[in-house]
C-alpha atoms as a PDB file:
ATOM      1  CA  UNK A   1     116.205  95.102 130.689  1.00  0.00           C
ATOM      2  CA  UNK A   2     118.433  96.996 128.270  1.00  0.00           C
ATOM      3  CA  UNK A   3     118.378  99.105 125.574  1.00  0.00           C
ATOM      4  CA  UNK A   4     118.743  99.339 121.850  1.00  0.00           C
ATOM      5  CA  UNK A   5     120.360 102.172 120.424  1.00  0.00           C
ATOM      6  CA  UNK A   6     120.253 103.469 116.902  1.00  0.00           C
ATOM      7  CA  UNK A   7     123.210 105.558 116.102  1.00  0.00           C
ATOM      8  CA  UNK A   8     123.920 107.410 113.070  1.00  0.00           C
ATOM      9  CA  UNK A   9     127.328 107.486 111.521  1.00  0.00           C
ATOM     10  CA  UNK A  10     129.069 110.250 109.069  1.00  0.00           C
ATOM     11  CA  UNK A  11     127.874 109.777 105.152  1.00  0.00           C
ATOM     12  CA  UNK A  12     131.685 111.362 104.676  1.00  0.00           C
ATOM     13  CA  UNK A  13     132.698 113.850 106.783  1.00  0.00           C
ATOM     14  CA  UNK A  14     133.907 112.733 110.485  1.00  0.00           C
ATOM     15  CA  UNK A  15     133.294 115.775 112.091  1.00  0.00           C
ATOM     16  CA  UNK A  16     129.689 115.213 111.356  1.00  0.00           C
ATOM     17  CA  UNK A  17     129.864 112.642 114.458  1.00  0.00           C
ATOM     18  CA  UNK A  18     127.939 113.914 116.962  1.00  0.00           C
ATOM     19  CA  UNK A  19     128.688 114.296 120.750  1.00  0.00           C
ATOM     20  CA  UNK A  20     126.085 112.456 122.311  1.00  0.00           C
ATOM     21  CA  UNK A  21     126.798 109.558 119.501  1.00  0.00           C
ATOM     22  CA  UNK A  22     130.641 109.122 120.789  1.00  0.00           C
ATOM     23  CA  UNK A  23     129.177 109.196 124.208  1.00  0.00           C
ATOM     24  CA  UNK A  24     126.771 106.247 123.320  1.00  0.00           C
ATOM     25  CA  UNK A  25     129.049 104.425 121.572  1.00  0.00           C
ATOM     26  CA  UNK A  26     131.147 104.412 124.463  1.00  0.00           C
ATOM     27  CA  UNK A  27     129.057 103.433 127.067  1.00  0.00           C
ATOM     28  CA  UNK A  28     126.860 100.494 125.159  1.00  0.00           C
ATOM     29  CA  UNK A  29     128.412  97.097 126.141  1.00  0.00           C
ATOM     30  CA  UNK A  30     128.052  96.011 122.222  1.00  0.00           C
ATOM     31  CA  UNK A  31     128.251  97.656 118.761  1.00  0.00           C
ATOM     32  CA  UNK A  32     126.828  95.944 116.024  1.00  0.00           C
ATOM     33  CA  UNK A  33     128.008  96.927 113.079  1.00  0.00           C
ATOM     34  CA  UNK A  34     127.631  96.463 109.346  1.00  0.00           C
ATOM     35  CA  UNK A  35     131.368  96.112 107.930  1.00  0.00           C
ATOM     36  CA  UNK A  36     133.563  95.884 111.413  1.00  0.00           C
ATOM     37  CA  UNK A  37     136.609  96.602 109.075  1.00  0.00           C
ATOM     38  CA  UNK A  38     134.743 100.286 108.220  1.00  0.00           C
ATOM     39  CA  UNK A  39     133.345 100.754 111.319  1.00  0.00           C
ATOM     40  CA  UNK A  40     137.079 100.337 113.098  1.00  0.00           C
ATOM     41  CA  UNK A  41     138.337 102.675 111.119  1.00  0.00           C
ATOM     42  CA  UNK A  42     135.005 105.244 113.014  1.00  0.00           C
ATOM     43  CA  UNK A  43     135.993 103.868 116.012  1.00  0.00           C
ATOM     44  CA  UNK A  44     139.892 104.215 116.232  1.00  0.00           C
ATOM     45  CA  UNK A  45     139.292 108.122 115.135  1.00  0.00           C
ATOM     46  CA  UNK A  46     137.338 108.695 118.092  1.00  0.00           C
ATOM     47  CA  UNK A  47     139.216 106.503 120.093  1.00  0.00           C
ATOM     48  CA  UNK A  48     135.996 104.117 121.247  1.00  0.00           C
ATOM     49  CA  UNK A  49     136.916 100.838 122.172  1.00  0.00           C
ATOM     50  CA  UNK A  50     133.492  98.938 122.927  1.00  0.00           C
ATOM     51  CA  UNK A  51     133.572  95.445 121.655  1.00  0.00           C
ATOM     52  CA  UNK A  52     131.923  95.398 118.304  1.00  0.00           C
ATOM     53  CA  UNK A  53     130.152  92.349 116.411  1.00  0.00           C
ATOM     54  CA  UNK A  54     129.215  91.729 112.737  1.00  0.00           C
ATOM     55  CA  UNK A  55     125.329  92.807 111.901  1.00  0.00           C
ATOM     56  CA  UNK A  56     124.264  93.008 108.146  1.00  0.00           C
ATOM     57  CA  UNK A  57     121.987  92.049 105.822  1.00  0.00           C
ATOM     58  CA  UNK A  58     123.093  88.324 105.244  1.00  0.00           C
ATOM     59  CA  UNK A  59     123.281  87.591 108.860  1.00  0.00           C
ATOM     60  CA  UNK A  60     120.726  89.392 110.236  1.00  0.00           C
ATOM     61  CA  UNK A  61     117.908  86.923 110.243  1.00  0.00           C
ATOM     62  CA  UNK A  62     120.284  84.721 112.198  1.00  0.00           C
ATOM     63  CA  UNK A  63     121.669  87.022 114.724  1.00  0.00           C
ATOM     64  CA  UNK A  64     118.475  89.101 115.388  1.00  0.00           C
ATOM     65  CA  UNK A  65     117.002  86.652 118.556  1.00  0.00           C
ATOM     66  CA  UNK A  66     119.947  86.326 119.890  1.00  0.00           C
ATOM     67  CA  UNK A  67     120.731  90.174 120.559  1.00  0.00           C
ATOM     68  CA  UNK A  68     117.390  90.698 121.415  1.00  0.00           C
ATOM     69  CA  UNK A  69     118.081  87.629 124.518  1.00  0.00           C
ATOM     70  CA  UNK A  70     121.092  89.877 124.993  1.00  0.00           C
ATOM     71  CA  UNK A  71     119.260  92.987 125.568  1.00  0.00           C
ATOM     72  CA  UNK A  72     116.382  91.330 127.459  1.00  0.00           C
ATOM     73  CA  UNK A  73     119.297  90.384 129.856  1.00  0.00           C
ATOM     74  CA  UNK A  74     120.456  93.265 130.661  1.00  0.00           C
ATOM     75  CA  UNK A  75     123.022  94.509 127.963  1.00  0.00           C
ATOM     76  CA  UNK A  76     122.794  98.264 126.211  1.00  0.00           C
ATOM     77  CA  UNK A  77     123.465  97.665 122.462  1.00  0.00           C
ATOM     78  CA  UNK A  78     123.949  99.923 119.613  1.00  0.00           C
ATOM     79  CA  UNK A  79     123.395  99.390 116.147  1.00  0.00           C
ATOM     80  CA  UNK A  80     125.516 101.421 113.214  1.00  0.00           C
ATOM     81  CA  UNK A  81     125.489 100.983 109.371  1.00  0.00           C
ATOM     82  CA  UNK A  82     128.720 102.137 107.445  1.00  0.00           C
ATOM     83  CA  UNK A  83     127.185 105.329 107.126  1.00  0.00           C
ATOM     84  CA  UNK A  84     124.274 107.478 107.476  1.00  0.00           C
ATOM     85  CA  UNK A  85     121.012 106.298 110.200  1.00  0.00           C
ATOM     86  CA  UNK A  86     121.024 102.656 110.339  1.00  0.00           C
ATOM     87  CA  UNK A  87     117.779 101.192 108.447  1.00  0.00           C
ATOM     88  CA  UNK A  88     117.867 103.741 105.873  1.00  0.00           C
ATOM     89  CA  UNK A  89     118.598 101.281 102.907  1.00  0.00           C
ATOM     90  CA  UNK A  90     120.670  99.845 105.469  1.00  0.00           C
ATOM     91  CA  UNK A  91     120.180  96.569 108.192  1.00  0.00           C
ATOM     92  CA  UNK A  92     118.289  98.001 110.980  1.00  0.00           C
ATOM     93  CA  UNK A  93     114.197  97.071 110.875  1.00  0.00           C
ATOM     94  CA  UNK A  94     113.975  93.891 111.727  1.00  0.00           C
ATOM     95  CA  UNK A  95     116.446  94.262 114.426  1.00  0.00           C
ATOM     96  CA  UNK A  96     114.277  97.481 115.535  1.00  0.00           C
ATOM     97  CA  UNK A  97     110.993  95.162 114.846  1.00  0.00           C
ATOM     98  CA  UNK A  98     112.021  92.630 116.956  1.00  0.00           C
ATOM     99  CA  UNK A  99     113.086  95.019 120.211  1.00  0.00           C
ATOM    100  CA  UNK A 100     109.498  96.907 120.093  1.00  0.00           C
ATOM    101  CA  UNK A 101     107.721  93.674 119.859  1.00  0.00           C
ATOM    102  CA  UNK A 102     109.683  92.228 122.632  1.00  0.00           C
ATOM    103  CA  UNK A 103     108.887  95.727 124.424  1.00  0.00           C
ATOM    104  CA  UNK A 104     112.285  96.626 124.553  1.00  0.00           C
ATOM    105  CA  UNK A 105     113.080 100.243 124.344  1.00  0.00           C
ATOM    106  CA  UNK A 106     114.581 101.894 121.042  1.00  0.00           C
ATOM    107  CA  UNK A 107     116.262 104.932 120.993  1.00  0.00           C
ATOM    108  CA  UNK A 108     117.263 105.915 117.561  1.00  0.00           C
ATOM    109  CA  UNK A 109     119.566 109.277 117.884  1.00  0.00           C
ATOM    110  CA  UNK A 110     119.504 112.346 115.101  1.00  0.00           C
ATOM    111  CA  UNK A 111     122.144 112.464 112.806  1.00  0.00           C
ATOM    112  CA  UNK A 112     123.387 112.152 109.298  1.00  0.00           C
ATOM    113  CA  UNK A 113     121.394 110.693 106.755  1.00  0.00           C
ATOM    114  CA  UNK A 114     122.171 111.058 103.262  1.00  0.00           C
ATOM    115  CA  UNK A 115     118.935 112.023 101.278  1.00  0.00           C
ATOM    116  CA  UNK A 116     118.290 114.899 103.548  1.00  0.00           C
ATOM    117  CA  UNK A 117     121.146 117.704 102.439  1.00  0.00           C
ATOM    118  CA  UNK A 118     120.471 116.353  98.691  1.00  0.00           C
ATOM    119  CA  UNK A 119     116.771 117.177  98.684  1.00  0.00           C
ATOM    120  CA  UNK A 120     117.582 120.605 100.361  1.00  0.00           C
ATOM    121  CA  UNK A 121     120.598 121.274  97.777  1.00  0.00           C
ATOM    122  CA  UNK A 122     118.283 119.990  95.034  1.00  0.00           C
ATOM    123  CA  UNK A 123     116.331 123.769  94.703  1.00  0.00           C
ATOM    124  CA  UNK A 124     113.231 121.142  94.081  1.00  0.00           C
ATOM    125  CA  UNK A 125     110.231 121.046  96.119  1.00  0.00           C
ATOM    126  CA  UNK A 126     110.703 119.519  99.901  1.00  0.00           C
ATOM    127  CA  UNK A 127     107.653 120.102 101.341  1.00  0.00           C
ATOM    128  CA  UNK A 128     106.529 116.985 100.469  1.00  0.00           C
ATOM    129  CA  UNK A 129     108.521 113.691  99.026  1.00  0.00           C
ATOM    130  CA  UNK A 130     108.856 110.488  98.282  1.00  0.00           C
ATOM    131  CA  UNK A 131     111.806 108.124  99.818  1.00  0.00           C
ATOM    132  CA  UNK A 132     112.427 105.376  97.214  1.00  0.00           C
ATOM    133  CA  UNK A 133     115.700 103.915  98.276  1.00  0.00           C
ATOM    134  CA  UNK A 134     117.289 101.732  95.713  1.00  0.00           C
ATOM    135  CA  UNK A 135     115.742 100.774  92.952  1.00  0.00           C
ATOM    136  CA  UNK A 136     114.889  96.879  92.541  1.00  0.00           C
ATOM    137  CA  UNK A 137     117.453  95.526  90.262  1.00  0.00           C
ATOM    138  CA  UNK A 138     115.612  93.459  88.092  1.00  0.00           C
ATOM    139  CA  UNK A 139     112.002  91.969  88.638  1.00  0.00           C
ATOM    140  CA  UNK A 140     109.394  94.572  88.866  1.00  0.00           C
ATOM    141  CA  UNK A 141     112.175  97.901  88.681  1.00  0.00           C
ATOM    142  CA  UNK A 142     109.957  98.920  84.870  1.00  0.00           C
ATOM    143  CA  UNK A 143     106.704  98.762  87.118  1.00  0.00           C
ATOM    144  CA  UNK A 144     108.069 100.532  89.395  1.00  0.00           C
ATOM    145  CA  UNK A 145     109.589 102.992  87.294  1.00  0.00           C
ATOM    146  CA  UNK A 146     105.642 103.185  85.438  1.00  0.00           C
ATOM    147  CA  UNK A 147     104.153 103.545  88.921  1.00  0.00           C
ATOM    148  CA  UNK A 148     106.696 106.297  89.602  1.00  0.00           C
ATOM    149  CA  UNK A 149     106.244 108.210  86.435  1.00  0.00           C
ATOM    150  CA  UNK A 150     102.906 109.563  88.079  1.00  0.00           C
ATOM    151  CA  UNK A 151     104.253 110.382  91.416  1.00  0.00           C
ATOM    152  CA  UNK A 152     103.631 114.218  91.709  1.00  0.00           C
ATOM    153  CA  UNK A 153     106.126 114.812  94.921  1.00  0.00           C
ATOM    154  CA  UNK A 154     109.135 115.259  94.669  1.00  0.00           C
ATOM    155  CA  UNK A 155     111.093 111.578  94.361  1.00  0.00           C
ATOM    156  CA  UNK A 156     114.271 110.605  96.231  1.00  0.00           C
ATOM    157  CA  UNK A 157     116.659 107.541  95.109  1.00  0.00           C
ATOM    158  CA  UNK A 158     120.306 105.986  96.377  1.00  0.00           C
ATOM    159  CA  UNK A 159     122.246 104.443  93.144  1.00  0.00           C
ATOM    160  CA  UNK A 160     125.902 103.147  92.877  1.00  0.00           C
ATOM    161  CA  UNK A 161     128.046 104.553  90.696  1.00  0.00           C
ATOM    162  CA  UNK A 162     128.250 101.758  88.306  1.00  0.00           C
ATOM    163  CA  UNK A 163     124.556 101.658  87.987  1.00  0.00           C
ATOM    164  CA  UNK A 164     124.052 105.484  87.137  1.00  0.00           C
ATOM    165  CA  UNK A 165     123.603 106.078  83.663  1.00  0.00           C
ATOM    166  CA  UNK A 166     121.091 102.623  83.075  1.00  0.00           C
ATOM    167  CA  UNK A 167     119.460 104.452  85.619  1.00  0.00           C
ATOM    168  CA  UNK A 168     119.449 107.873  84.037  1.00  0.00           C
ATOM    169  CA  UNK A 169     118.628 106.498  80.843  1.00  0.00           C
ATOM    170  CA  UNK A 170     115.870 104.488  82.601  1.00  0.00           C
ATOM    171  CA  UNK A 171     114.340 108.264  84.048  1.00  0.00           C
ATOM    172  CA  UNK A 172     114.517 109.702  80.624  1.00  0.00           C
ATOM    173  CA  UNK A 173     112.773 107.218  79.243  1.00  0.00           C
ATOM    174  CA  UNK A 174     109.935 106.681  81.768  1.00  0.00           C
ATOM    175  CA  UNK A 175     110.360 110.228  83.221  1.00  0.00           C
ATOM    176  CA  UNK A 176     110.615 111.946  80.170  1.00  0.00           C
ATOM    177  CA  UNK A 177     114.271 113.949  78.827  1.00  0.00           C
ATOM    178  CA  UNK A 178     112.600 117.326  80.643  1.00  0.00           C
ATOM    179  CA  UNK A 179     111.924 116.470  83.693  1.00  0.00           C
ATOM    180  CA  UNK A 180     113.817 117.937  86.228  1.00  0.00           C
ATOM    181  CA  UNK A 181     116.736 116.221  88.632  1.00  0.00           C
ATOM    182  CA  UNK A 182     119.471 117.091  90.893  1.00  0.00           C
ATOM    183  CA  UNK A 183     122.083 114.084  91.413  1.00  0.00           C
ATOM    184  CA  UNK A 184     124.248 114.340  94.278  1.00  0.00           C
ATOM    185  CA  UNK A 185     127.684 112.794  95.377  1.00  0.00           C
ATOM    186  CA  UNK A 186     130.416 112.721  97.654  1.00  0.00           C
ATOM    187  CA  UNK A 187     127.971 114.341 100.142  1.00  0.00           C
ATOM    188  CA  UNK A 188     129.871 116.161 102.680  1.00  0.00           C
ATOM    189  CA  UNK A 189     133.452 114.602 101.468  1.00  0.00           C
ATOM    190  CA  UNK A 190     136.657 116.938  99.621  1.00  0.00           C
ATOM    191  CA  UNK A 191     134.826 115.710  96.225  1.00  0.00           C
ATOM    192  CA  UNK A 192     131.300 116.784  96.879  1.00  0.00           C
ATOM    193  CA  UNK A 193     129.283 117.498  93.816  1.00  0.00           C
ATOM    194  CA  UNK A 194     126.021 118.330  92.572  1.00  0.00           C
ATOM    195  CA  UNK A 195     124.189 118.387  89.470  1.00  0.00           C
ATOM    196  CA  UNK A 196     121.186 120.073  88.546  1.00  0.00           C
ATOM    197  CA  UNK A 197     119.243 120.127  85.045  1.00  0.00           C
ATOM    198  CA  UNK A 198     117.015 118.067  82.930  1.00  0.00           C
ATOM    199  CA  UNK A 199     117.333 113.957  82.722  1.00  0.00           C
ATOM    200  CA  UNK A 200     118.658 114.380  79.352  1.00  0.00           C
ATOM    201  CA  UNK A 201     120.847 116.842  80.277  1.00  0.00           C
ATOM    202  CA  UNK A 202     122.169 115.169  83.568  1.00  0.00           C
ATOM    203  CA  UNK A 203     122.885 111.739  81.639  1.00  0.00           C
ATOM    204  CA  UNK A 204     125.038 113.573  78.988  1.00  0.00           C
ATOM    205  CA  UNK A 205     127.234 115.093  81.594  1.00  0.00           C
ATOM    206  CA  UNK A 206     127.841 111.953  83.706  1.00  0.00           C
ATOM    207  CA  UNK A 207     128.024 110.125  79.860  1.00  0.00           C
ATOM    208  CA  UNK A 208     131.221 112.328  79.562  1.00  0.00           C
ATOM    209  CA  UNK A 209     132.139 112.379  83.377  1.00  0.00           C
ATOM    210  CA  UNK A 210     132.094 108.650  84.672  1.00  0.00           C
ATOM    211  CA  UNK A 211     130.713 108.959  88.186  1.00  0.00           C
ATOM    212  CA  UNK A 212     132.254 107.729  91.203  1.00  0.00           C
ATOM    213  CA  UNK A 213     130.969 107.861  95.020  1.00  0.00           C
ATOM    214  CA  UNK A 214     127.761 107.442  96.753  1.00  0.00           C
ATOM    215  CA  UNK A 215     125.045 108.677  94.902  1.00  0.00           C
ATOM    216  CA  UNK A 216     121.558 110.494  95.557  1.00  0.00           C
ATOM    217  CA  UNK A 217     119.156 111.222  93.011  1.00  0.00           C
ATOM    218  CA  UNK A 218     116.386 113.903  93.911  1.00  0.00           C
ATOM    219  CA  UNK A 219     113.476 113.971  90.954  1.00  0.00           C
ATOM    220  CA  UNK A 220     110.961 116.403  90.255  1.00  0.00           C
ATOM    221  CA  UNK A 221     107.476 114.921  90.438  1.00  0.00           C
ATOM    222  CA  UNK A 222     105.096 115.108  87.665  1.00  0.00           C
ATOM    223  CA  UNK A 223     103.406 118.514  87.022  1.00  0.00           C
END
């Protein structure tokens, strides 16, 4: 029987690619990956050329018995997102599900993963947090922003660019304009940035600044 790998990928930087990744990467006999077209582009810089197949969140209910007959077989297979740890707010669980429940062994390798150097950066306290992901984009995102509002750790969140400021506007409301946030972007790219000060404040800047990158929001929880 074979393996499944889980291999982290740079949020930005390239030389945040780890040794032992390039050296997995090159010895699996399949990469799935989320976009082939970005993961080529990861692939050609480090000069891997292991055969790599489509695996995202509109196929992946499709696909997932079939690599896991693959595996069973005999074939190692790794599993990337675009970037960061695959099945952090990106395809990867059910894949993951399906190997442990067909008792096939998982290794999932350290790496980059974006929430992590934005909590630390945030000056808010890590000791204990919250991982929200994405917020849902219409039915039951005001619950969960009412549910949230009481949280008393500190709160994490991944937003697009585009969706920023409903967002922001969404925290001041529910949040209140005090509370505390740090909003990262860019993370570990020429453009990286990070802001720091109250909802209120952070949703005037980016009213002035339009936003653009991956984002991470890190919220203070409720005193």
């Amino acid at each position: 029987m074979g393996k499944l790998y889980l291999v982290p990928t740079p949020v930005g930087n390239l030389k945040d690619m780890t040794f032992r990744a390039i050296e997995v990467l090159n010895e699996v006999d399949l990469i799935l990956a989320e976009d082939t077209r970005t993961s080529g582009k990861l692939l050609k810089h480090f000069e891997i050329t292991t055969q790599m197949h489509s695996h995202h969140m509109h196929n992946e209910h499709k696909t997932t018995g079939g690599i896991v007959k693959r595996i069973e077989a005999g074939e190692n297979i790794a599993l990337i997102s675009d970037a960061g740890t695959p099945a952090i707010s990106d395809p990867g669980f059910l894949l993951t599900r399906a190997c442990i429940e067909a008792g096939i062994e998982v290794d999932c390798l350290p790496g980059a993963t974006a929430f992590v150097p934005a909590l630390v950066a945030s000056g808010l306290p890590s000791d204990k947090f919250v991982f929200e992901g994405f917020l849902p984009v219409k039915k039951g995102r005001q619950t969960r922003l009412q549910l949230l509002a009481e949280e008393t750790r500190t709160i994490i969140f991944y937003e697009s660019p585009h969706k920023l400021l409903k967002t922001l506007g969404q925290f001041v409301e529910f949040f209140g304009a005090d509370r505390n946030i740090s909003v990262s972007r860019e993370l570990s790219k020429l453009h990286e940035e990070t802001i720091r000060g109250t909802a209120k404040e952070i949703l005037r800047h980016f009213e002035t600044k339009p936003p653009k990158g991956e984002i991470v929001i890190v919220v203070d929880g409720k005193k």
